[in-house]
PDB file of N, CA and C in Angstrom:
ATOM      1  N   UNK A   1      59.321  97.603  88.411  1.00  0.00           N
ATOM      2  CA  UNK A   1      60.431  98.545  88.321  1.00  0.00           C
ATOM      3  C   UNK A   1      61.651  97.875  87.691  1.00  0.00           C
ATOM      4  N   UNK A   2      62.355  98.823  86.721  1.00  0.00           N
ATOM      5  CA  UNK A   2      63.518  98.211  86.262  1.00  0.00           C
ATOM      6  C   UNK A   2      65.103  98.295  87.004  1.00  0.00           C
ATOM      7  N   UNK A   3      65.561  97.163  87.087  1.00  0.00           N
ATOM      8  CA  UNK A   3      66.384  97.478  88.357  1.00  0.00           C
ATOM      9  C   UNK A   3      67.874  98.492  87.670  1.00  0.00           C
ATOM     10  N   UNK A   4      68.489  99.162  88.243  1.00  0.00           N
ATOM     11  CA  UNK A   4      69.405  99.932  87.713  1.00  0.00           C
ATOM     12  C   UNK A   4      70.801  99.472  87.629  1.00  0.00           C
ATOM     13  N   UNK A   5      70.835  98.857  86.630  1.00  0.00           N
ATOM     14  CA  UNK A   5      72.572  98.249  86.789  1.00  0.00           C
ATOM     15  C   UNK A   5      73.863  98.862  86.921  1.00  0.00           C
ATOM     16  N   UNK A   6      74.479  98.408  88.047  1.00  0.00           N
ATOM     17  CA  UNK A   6      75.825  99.179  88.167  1.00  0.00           C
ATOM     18  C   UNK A   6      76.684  98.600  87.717  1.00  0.00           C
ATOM     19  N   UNK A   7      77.790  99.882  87.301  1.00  0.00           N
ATOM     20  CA  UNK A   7      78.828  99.752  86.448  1.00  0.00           C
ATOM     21  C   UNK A   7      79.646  98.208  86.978  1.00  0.00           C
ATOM     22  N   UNK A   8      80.045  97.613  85.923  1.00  0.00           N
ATOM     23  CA  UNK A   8      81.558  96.731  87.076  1.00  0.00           C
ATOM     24  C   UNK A   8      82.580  97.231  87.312  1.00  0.00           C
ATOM     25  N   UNK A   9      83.108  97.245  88.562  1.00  0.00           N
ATOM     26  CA  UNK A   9      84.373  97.700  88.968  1.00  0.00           C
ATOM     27  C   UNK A   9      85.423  97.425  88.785  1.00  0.00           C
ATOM     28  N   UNK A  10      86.752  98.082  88.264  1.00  0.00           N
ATOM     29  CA  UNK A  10      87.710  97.756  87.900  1.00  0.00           C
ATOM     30  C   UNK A  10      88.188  97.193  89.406  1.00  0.00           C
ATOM     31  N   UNK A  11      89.092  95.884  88.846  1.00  0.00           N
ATOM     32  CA  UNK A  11      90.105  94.982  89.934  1.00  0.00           C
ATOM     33  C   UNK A  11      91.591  95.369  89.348  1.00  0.00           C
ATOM     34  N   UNK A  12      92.541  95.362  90.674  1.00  0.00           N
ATOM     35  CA  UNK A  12      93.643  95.815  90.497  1.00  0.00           C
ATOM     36  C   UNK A  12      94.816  94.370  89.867  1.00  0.00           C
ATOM     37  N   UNK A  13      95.684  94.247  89.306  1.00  0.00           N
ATOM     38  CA  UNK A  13      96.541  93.281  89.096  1.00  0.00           C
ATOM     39  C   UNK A  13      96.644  92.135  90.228  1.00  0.00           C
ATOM     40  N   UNK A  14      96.666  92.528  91.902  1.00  0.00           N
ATOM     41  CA  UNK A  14      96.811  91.546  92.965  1.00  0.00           C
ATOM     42  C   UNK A  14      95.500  90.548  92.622  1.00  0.00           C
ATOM     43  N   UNK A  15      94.377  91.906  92.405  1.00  0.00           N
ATOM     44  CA  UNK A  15      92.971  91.040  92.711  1.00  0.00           C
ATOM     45  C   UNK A  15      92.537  90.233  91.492  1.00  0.00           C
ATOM     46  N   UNK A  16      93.324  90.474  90.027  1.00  0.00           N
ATOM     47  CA  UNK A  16      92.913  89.594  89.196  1.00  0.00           C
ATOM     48  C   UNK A  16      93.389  88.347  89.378  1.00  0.00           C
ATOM     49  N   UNK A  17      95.122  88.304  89.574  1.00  0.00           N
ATOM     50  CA  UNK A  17      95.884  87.432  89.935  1.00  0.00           C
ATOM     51  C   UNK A  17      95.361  86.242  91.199  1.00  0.00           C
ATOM     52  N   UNK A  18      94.800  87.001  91.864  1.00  0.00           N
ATOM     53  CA  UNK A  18      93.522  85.678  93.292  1.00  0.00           C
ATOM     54  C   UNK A  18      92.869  85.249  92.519  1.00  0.00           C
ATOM     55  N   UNK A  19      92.006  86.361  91.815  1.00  0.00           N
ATOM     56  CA  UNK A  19      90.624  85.780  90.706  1.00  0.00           C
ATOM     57  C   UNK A  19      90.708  84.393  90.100  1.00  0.00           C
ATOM     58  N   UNK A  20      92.283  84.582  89.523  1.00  0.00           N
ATOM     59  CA  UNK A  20      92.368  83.719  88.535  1.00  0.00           C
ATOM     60  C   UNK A  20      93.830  82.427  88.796  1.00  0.00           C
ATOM     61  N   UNK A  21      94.048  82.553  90.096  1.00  0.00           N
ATOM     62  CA  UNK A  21      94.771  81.708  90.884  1.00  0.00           C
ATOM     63  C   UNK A  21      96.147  81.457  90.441  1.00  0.00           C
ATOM     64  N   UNK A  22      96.689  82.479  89.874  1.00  0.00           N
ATOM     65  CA  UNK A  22      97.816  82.818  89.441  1.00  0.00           C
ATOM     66  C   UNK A  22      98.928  83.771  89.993  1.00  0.00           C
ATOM     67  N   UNK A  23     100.498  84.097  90.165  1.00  0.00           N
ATOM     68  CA  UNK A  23     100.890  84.868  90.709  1.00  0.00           C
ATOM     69  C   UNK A  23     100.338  86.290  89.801  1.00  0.00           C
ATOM     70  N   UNK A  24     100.748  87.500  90.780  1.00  0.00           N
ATOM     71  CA  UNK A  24     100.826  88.644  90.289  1.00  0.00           C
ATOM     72  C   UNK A  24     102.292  88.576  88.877  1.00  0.00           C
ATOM     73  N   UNK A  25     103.354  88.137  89.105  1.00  0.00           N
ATOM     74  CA  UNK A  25     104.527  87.930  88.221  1.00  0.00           C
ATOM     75  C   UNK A  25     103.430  87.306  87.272  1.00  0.00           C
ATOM     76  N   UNK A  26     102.811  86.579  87.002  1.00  0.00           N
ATOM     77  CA  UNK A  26     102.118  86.001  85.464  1.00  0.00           C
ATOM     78  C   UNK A  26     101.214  86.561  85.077  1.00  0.00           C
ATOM     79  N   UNK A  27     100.783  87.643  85.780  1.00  0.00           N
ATOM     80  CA  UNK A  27      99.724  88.732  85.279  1.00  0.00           C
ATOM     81  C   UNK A  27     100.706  89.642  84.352  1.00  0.00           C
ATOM     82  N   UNK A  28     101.974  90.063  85.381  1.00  0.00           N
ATOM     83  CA  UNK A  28     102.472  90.582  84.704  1.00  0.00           C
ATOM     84  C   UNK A  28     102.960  90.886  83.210  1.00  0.00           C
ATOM     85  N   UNK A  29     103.531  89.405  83.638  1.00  0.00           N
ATOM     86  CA  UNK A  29     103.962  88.834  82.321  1.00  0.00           C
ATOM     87  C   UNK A  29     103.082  88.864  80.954  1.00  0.00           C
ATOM     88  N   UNK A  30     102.098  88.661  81.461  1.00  0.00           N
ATOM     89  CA  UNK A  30     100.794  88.583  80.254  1.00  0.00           C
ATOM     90  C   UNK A  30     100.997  90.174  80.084  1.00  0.00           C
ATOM     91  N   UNK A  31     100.706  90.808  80.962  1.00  0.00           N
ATOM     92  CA  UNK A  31     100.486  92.435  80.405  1.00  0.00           C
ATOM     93  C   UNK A  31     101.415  92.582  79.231  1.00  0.00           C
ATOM     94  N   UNK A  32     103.071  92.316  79.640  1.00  0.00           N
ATOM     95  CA  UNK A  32     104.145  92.644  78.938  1.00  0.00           C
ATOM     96  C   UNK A  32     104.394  91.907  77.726  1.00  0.00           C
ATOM     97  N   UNK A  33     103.446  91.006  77.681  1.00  0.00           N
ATOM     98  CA  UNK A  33     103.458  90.461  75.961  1.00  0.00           C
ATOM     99  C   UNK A  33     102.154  90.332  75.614  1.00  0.00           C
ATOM    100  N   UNK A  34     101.444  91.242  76.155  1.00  0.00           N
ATOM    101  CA  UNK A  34      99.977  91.623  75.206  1.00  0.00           C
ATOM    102  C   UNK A  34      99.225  90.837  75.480  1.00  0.00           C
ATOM    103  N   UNK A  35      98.844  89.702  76.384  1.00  0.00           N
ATOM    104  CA  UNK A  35      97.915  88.667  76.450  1.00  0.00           C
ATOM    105  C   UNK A  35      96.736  89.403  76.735  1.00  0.00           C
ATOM    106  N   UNK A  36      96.529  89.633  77.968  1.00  0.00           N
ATOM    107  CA  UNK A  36      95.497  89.759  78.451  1.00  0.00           C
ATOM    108  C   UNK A  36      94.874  91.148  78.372  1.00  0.00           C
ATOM    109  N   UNK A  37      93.316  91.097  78.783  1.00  0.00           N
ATOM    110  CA  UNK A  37      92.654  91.617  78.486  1.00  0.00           C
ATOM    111  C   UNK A  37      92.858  93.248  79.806  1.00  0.00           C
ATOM    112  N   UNK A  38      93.523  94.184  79.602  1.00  0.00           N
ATOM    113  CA  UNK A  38      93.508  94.636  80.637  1.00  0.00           C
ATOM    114  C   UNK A  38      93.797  96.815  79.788  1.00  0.00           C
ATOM    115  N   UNK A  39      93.818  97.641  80.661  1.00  0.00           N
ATOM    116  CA  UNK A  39      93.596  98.935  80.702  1.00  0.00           C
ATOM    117  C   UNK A  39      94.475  99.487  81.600  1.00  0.00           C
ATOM    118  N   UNK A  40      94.962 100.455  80.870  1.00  0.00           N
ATOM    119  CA  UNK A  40      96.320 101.332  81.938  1.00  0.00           C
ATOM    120  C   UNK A  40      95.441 102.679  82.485  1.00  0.00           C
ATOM    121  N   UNK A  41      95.077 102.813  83.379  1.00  0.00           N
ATOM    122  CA  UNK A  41      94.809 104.254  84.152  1.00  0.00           C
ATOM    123  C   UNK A  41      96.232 104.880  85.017  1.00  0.00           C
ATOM    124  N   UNK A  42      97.058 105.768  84.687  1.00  0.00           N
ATOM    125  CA  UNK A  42      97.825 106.786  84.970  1.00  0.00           C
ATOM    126  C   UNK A  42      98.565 105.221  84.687  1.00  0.00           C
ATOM    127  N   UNK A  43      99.347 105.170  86.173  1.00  0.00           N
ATOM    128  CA  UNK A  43     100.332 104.373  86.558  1.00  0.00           C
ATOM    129  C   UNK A  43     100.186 102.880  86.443  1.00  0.00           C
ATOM    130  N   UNK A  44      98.778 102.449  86.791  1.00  0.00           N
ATOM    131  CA  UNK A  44      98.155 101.661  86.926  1.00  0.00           C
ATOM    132  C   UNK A  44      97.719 100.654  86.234  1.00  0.00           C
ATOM    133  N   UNK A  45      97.613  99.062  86.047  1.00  0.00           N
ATOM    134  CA  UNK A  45      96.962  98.293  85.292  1.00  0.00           C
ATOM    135  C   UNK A  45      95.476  97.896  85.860  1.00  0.00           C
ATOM    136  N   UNK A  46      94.523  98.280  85.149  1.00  0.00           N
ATOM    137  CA  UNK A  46      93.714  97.405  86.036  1.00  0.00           C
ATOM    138  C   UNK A  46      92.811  96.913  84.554  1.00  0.00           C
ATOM    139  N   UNK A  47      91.912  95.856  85.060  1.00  0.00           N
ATOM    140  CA  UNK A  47      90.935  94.844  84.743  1.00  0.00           C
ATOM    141  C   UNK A  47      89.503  94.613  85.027  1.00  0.00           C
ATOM    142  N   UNK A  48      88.613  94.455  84.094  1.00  0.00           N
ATOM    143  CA  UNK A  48      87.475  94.029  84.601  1.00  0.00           C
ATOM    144  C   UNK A  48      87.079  92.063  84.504  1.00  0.00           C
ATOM    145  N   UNK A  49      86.395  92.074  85.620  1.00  0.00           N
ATOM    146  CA  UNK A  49      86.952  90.506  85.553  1.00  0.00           C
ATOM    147  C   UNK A  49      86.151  90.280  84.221  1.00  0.00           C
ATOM    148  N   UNK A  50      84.944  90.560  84.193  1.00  0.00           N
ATOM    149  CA  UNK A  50      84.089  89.914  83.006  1.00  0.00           C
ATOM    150  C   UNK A  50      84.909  89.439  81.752  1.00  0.00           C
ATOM    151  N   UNK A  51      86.058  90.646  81.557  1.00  0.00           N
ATOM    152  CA  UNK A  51      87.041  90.437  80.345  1.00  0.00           C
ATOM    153  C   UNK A  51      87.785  89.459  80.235  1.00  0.00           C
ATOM    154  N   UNK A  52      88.278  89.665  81.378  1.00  0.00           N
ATOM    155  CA  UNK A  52      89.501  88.464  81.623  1.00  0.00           C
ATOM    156  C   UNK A  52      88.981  87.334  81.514  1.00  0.00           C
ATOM    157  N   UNK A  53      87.564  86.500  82.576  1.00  0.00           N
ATOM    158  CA  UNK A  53      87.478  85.824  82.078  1.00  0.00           C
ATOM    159  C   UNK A  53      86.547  85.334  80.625  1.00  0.00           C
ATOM    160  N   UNK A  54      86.023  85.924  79.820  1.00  0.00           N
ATOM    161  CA  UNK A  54      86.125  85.908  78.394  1.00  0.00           C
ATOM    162  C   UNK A  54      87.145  85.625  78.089  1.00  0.00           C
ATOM    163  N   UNK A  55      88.453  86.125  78.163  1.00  0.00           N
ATOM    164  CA  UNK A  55      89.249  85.913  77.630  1.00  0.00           C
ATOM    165  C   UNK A  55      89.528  84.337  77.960  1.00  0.00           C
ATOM    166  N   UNK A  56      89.571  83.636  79.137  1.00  0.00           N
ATOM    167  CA  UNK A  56      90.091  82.233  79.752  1.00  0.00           C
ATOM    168  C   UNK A  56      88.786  81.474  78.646  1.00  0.00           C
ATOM    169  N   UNK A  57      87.933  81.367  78.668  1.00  0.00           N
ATOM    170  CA  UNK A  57      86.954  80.945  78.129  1.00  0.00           C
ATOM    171  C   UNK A  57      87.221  80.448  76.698  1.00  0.00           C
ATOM    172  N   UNK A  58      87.625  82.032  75.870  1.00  0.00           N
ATOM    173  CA  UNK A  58      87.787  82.228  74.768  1.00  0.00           C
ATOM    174  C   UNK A  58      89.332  81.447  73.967  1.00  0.00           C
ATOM    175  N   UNK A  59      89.840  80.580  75.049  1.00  0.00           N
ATOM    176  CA  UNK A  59      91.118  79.861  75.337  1.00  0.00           C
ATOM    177  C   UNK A  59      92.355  80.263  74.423  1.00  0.00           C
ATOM    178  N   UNK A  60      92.341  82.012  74.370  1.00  0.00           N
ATOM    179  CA  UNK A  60      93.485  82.695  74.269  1.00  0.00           C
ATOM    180  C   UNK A  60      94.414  82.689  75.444  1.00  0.00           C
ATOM    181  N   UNK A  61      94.085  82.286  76.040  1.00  0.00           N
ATOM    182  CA  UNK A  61      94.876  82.447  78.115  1.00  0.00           C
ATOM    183  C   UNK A  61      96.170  81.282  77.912  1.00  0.00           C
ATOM    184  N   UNK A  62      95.948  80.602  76.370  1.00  0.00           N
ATOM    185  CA  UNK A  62      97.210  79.074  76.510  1.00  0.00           C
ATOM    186  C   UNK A  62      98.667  80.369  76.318  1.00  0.00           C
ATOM    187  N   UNK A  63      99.221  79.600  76.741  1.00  0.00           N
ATOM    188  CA  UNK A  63     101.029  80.094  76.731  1.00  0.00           C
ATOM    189  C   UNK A  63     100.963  79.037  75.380  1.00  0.00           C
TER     190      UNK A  63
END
């Protein structure tokens, strides 16, 4: 049987910011000058980690 893969779940700004051992203020910050890899729903920023870290990997993440 082929197993059925589920979607990944979007993480909110707090939970990328743990993910990636950084404050929420430097998530921010990245949002507000385009760094990172992230998606606005209504009000909301959120992230899938897979992206983000691609992105750390992909060593666009330097200031």
């Amino acid at each position: 049987m082929s197993e059925i893969m589920k979607p990944e779940p979007w993480v909110s700004t707090k939970e990328i910011a743990v993910h990636m051992g950084v404050t929420v203020e430097t998530v921010r910050k990245w949002i507000k000058l385009e760094k990172i890899p992230c998606h606005r729903i209504g009000k909301l920023w959120k992230f899938q980690v897979s992206e983000v870290d691609e992105w750390v990997k992909s060593g666009k993440a330097v200031e």
